[in-house]
Protein backbone atom coordinates (compact mmCIF):
# COMPACT_ATOMS: atom_id res chain seq x y z
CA UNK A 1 0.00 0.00 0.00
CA UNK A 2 1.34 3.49 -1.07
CA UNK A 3 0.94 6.38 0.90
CA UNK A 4 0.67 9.46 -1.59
CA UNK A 5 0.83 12.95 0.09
CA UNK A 6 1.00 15.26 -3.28
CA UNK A 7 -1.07 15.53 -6.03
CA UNK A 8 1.65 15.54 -8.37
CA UNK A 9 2.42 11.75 -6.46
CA UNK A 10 -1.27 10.42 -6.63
CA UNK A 11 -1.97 12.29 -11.04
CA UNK A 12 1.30 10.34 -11.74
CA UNK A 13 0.23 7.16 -10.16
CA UNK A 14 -3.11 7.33 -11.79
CA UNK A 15 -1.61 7.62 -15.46
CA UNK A 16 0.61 4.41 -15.49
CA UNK A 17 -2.94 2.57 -14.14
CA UNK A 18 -4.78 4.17 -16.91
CA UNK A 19 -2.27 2.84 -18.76
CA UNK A 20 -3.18 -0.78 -17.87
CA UNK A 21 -7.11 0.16 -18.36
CA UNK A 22 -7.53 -1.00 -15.04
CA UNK A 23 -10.77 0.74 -13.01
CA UNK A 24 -10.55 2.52 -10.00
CA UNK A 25 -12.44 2.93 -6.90
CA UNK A 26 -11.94 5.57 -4.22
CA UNK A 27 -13.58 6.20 -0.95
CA UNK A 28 -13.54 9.73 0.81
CA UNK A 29 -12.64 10.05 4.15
CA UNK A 30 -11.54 12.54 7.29
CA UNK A 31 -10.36 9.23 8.61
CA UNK A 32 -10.44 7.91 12.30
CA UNK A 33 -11.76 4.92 10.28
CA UNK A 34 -14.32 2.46 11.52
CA UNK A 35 -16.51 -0.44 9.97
CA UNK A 36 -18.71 1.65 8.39
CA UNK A 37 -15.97 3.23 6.03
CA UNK A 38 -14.01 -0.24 5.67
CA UNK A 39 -17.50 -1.58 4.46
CA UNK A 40 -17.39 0.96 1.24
CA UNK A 41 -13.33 -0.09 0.68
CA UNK A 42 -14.81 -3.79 0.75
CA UNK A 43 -17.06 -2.76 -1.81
CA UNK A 44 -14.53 -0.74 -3.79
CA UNK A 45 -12.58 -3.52 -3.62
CA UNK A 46 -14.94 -5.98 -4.56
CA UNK A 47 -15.75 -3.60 -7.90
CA UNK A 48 -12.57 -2.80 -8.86
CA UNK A 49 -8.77 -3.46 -9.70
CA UNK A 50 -7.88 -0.43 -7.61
CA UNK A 51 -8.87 1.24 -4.62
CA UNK A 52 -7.91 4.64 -3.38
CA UNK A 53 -8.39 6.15 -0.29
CA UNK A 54 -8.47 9.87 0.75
CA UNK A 55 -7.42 11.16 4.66
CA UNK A 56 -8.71 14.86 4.47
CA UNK A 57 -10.09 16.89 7.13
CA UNK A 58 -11.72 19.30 5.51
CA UNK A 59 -11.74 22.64 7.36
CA UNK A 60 -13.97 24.42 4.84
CA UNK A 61 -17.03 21.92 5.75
CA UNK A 62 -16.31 22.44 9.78
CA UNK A 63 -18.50 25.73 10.89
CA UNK A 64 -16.61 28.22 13.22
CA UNK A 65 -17.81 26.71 16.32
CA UNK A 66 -17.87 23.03 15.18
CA UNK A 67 -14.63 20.36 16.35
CA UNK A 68 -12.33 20.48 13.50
CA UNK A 69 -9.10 21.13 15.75
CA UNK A 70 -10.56 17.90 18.02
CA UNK A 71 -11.64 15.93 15.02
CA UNK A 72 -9.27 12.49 15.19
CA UNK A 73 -6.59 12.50 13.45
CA UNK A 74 -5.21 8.88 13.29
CA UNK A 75 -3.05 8.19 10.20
CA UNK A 76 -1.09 5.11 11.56
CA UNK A 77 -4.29 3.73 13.11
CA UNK A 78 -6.24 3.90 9.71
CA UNK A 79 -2.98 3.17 7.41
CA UNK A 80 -2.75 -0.30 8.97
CA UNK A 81 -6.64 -0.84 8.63
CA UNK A 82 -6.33 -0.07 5.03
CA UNK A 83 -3.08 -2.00 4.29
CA UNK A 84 -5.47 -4.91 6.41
CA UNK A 85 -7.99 -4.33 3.65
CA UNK A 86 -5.66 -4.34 0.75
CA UNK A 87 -6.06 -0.89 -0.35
CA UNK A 88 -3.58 0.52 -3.44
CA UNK A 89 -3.56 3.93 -2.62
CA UNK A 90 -3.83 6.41 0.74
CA UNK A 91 -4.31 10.02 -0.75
CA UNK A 92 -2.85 12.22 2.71
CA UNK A 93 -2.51 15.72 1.22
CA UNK A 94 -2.35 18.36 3.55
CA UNK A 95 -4.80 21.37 4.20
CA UNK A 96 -2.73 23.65 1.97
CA UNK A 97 -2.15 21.62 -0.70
CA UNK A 98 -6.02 21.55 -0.97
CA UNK A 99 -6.50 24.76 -0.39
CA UNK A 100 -3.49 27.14 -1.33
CA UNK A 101 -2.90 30.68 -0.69
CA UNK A 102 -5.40 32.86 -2.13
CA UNK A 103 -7.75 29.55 -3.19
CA UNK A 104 -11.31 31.58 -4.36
CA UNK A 105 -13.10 28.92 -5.98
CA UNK A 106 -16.04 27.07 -4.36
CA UNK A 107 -18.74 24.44 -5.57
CA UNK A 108 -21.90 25.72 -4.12
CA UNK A 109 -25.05 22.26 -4.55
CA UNK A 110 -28.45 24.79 -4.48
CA UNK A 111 -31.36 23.17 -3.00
CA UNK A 112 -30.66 19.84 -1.96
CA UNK A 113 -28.26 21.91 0.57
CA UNK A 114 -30.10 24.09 2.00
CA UNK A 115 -32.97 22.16 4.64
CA UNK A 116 -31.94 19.35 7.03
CA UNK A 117 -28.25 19.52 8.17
CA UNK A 118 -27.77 22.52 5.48
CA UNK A 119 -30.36 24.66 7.34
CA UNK A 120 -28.38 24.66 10.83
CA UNK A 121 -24.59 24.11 8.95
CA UNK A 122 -24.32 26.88 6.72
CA UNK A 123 -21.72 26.70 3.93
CA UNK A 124 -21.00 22.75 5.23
CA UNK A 125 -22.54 21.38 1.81
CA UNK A 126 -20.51 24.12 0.09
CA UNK A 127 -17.17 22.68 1.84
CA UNK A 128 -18.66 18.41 0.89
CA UNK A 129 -18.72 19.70 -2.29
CA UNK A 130 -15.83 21.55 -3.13
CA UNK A 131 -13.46 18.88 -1.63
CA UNK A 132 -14.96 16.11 -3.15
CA UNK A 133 -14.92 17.56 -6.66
CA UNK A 134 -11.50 18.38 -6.20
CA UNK A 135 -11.12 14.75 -5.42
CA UNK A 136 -12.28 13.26 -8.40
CA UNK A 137 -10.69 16.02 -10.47
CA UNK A 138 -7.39 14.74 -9.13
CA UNK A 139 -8.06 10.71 -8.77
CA UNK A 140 -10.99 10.35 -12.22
CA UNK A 141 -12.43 6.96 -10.75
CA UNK A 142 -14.76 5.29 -12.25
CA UNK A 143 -16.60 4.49 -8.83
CA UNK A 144 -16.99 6.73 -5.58
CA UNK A 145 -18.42 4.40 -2.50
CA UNK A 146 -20.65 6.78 0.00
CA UNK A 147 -22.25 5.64 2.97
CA UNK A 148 -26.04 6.08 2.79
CA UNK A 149 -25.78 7.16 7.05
CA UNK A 150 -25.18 10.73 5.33
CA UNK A 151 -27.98 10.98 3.22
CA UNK A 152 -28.36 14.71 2.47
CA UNK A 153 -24.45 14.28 1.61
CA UNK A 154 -25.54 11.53 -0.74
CA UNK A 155 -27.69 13.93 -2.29
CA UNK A 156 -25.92 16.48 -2.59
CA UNK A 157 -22.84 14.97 -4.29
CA UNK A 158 -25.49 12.64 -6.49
CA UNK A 159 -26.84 15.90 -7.89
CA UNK A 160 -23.30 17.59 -8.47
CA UNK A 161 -21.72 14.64 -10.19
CA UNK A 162 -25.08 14.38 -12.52
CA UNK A 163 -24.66 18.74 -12.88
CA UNK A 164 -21.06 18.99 -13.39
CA UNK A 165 -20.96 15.82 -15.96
CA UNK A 166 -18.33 13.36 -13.77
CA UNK A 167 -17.99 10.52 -15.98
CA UNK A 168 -17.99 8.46 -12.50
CA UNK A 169 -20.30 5.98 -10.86
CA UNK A 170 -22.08 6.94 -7.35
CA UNK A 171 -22.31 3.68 -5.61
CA UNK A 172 -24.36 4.08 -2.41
CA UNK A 173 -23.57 1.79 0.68
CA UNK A 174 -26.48 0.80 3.16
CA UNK A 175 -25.59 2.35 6.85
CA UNK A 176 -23.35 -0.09 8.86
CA UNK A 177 -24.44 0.11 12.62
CA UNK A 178 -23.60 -1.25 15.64
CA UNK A 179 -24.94 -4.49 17.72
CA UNK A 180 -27.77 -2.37 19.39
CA UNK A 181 -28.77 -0.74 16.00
CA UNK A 182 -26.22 2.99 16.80
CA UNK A 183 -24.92 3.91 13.29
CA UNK A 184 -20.77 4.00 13.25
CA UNK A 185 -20.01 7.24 13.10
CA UNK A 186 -16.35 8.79 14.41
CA UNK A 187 -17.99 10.97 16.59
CA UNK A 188 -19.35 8.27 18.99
CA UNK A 189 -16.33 8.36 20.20
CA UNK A 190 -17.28 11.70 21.93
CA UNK A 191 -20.63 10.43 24.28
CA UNK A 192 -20.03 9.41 27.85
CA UNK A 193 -21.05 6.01 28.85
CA UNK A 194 -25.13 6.85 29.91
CA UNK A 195 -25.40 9.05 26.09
CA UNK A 196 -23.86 5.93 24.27
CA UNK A 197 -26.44 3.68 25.83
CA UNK A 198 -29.86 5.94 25.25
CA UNK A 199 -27.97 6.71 21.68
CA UNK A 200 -29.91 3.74 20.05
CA UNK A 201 -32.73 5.45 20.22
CA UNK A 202 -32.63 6.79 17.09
CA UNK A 203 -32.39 3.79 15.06
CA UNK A 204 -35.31 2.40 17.61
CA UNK A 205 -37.74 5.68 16.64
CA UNK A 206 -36.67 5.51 12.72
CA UNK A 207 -37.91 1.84 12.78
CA UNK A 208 -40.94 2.10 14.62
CA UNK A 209 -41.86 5.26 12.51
CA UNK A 210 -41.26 2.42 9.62
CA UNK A 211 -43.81 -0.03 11.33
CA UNK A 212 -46.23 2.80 11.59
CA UNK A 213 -46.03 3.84 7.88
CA UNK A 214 -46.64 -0.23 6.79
CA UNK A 215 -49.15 0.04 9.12
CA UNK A 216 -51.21 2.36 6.94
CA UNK A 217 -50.04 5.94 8.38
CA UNK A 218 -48.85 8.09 5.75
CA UNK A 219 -49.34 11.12 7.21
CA UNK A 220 -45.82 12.77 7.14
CA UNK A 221 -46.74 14.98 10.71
CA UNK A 222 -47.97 12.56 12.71
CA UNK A 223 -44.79 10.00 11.56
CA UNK A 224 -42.61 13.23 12.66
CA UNK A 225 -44.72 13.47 16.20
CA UNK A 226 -44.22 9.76 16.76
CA UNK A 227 -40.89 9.79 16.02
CA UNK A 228 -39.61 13.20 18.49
CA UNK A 229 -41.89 11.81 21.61
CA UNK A 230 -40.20 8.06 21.38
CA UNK A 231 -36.83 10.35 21.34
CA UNK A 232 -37.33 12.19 23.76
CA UNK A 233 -39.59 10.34 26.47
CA UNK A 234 -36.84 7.19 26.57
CA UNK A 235 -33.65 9.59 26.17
CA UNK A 236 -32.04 12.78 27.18
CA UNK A 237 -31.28 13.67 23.37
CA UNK A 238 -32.13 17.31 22.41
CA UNK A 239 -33.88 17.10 19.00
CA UNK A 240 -32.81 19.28 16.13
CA UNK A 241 -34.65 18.03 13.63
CA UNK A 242 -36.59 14.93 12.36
CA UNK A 243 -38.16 15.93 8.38
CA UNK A 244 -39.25 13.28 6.17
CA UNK A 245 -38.07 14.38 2.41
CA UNK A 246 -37.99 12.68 -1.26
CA UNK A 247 -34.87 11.09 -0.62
CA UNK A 248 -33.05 12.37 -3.90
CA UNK A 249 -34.47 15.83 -4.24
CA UNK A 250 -34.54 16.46 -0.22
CA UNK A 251 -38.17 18.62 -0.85
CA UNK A 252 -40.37 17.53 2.27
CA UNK A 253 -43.08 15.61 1.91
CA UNK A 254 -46.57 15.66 3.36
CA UNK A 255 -47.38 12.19 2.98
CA UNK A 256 -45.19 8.99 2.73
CA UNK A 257 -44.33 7.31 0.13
CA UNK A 258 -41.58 4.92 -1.78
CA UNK A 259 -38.11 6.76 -1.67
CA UNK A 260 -38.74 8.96 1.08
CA UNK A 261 -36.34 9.17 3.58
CA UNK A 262 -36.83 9.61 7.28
CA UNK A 263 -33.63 11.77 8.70
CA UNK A 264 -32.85 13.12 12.27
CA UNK A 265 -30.50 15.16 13.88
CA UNK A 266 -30.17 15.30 18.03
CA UNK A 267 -27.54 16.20 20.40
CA UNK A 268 -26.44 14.42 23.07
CA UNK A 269 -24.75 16.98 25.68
CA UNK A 270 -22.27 18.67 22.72
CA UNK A 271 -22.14 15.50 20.12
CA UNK A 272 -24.26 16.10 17.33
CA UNK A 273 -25.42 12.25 15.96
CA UNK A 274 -27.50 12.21 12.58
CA UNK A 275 -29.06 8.82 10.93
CA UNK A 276 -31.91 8.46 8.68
CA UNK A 277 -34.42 5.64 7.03
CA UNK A 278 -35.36 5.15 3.47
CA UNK A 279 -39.20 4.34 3.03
């Protein structure tokens, strides 16, 4: 397994594989790597000859009082997961490599950015984009494996690949979770011991909102009710939002249907824990 910290390092490497028409599939990450991302390298892998994997903290999608300077930052940790897993490439560049002096240019997603997570993270779709257009500017795969735990950032990169014309693939991964139904995320790392065992509760209220819609409730407010009193009566979690939206275009919906999507957002104390359920 290389580990590539330039772009010059990472364009060359890509043009003697193009060379041997060999496809490539990358996986973004900010690292501090858990099952969840080594589930969409096993599928990269699976699908293709190469896999590449990005390390970037991205500062530009981190709001001014969000963790960036806490965010984990683990690079031996996650190289030796990924050699584990057999990946070709770890892209490691560093913030101003991405982002050099007097860097103006932005990739701004309308819409599909703008409710959910967009609505209380301003300019944090603009940074998701940016960074991951960069990205495939610099690695052209043919595949790019998301988890589907971020669905609005599903969305949003779905509709810039489609808008910008990226000859590459969009291969969606289903939400890895743990044992008691919590969805990995690297920032479970940050709840105490009583938040990480009311933290299922999400996944609990997403799937009984599910039994309630094959029940033969469609009505999109009373779901959303259901769903922020199970919450909150059997946890301490502060709710920020639940919104059930068409899951590609993000416009709410006022009924339930196929291809809606169920998302939350809560806090628990400081940590900020998102997950979501497609109808």
């Amino acid at each position: 397994m290389k580990i590539l910290r330039s772009i010059f390092s990472v364009q060359k490497y890509i043009k003697q594989v193009r060379g041997k028409n060999k496809t490539i599939g990358f996986v973004p990450t900010m690292g501090a790597l858990h099952q969840g991302h080594l589930k969409l390298v096993k599928e990269a892998r699976r699908e293709n000859a190469i896999v590449i994997v990005s390390i970037f903290v991205n500062p530009v999608q981190f709001g001014p009082s969000e963790d960036f300077k806490k965010y984990p930052r683990q690079i031996k940790q996650d190289s030796l997961l990924l050699d584990d897993e057999k990946v070709d490439v770890v892209f490691y560049p560093t913030v101003e490599m991405v982002y050099p002096r007097g860097y103006l240019t932005y990739v701004n997603v309308e819409s599909v950015s703008e409710g959910l997570c967009g609505a209380y993270r301003p300019g944090h779709f603009k940074g998701v984009a940016t960074v991951v257009a960069k990205l495939l500017n610099i690695i052209m795969p043919d595949a790019i494996y998301l988890g589907q735990k971020d669905g609005q950032q599903v969305a949003v990169l779905k509709r810039m690949v489609n808008d910008l014309n990226f000859p590459v693939k969009v291969k969606v991964v289903k939400t890895v979770r743990e044992k008691d139904g919590l969805a990995m995320s690297s920032r479970n790392r940050y709840l105490n011991d009583e938040e990480r065992q009311q933290a299922p509760v999400l996944w609990q209220a997403l799937r009984s909102a599910q039994d309630m819609i094959r029940s033969g409730e469609y009505n999109s407010g009373k779901v959303v009710t259901a769903i922020m009193t199970h919450i909150t009566e059997k946890s301490s979690a502060k709710v920020q939002y639940v919104c059930i939206v068409d899951k590609n275009t993000l416009e709410p919906l006022k009924e339930c249907r196929k291809d809606a999507m169920i998302a939350v957002a809560v806090y628990f104390g400081s940590t900020r824990l998102i997950d979501n359920i497609i109808i």
